[in-house]
Each structure stands twice: as C-alpha cells, then as structure tokens.
Protein backbone atom coordinates (compact mmCIF):
# COMPACT_ATOMS: atom_id res chain seq x y z
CA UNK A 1 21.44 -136.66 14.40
CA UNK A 2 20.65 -133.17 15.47
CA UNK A 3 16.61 -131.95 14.90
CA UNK A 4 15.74 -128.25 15.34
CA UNK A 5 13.64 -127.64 17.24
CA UNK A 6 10.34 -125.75 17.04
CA UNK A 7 10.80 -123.29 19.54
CA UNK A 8 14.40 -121.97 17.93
CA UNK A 9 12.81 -121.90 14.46
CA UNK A 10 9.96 -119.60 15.41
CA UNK A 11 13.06 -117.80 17.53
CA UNK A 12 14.94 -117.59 14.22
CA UNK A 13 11.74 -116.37 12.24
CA UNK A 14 11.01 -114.03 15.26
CA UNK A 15 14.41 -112.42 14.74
CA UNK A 16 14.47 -112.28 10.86
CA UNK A 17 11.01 -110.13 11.15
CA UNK A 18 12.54 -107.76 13.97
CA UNK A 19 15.55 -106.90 11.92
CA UNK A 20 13.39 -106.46 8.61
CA UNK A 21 11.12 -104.21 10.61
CA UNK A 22 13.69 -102.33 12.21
CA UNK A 23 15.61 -101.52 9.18
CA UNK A 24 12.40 -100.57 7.58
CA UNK A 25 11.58 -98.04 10.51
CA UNK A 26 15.44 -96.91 10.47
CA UNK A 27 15.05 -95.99 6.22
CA UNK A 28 11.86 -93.93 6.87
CA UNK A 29 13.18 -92.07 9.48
CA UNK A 30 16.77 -91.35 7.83
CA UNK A 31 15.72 -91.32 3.84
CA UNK A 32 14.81 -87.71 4.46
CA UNK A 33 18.47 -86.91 5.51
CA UNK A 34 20.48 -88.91 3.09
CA UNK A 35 18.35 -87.42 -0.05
CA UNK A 36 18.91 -83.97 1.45
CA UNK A 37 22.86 -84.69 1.48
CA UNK A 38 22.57 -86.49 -1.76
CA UNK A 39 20.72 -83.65 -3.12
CA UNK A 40 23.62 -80.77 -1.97
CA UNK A 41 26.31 -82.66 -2.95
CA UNK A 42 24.83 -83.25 -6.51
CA UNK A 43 24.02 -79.26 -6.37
CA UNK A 44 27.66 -78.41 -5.19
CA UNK A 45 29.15 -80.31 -8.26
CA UNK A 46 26.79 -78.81 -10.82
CA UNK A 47 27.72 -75.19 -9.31
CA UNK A 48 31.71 -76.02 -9.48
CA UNK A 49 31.18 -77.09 -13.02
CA UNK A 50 28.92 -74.29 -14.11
CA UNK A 51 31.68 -71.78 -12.08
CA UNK A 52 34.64 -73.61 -14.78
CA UNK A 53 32.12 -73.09 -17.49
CA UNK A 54 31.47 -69.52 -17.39
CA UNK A 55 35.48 -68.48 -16.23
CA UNK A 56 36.41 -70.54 -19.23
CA UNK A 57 34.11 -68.30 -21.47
CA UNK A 58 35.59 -65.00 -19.10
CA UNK A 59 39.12 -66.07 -20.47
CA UNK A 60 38.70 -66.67 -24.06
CA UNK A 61 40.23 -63.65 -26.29
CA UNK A 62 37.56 -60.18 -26.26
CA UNK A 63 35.49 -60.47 -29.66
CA UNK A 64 35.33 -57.88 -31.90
CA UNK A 65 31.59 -56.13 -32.23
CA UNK A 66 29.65 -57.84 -35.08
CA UNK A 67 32.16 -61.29 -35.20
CA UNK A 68 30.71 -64.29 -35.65
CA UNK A 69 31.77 -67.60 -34.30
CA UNK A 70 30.37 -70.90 -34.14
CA UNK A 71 30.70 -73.56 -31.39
CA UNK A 72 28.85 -76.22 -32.31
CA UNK A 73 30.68 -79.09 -34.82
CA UNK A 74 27.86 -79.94 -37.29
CA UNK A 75 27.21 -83.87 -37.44
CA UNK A 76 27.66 -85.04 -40.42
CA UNK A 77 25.84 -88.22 -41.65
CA UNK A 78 28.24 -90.41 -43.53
CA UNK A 79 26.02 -93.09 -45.91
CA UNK A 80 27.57 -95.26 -48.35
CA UNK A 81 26.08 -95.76 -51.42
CA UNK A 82 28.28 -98.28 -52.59
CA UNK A 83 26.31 -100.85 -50.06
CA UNK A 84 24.82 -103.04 -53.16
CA UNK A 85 22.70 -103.07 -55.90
CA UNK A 86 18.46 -103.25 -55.31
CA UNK A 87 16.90 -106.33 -57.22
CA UNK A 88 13.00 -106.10 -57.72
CA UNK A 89 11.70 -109.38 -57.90
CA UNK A 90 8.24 -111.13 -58.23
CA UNK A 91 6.81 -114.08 -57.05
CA UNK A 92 5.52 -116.78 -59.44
CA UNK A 93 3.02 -119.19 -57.66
C-alpha cells in the first residue's frame, strides 16, 4: 500500500491556496473591464432596438390632425361565475 505523505499534502494544500488567490487577484483586476464590455454591449442592443422602434413608428401611414388611435389591447379579466354554488354553514358543538 501507498501512504501520502505529509510533505505532498501540505504541497497539494499549498497549491490549491495559490491558485484560489491568484484567481481572486486576476477577478479584481479584470472585473472592471469585463463589466465595462458587458455594459456596451448591453447599451449597443438597447440602441439597435430603440433605432427599429422609432423607424417602425417613421413608416406607419401619416395620421390625419385630430385622429385618434389606440395601441394598447385592454386586458380583459375573464371570471366564471358558473364555478359553484356558496353553502353557509354553522357549527354545532
């Protein structure tokens, strides 16, 4: 049988801290960066999507002075009142 011995499991715990540590010191120093990027990309889309947005609204027909239209679909809140009848009860001790 094989034993391990103490001086390559204080190596092993040794390395395991040095590449915690260093990956630590690595995310402060490029977290900055990668939000930055994260943070124009995320603005680039928004702007592309706004840009469809308003030449969709440029290409819809000219409206007449005074016309009225609505965009919105109303929700409508469907209930059914066939669900059963209420019984009132009491309790008799």
């Amino acid at each position: 049988m094989q034993y391990a011995s103490v001086t390559g499991f204080v190596r092993m715990i040794l390395i395991i801290l040095l590449v915690y540590f260093g990956i630590k010191i690595l995310a402060r120093l490029f977290a900055p960066f990668l939000i930055k990027f994260v943070a124009k990309k995320a603005e680039q889309r928004f702007g592309e999507q706004f840009g469809q947005f308003q030449k969709h609204n440029q290409q819809s027909k000219p409206k007449k002075e005074g016309e009225v239209t609505i965009d919105k679909i109303p929700n409508t809140k469907t209930s059914n009142k066939d669900v059963g009848d209420y019984i009132d009860y009491e309790e008799i001790d």
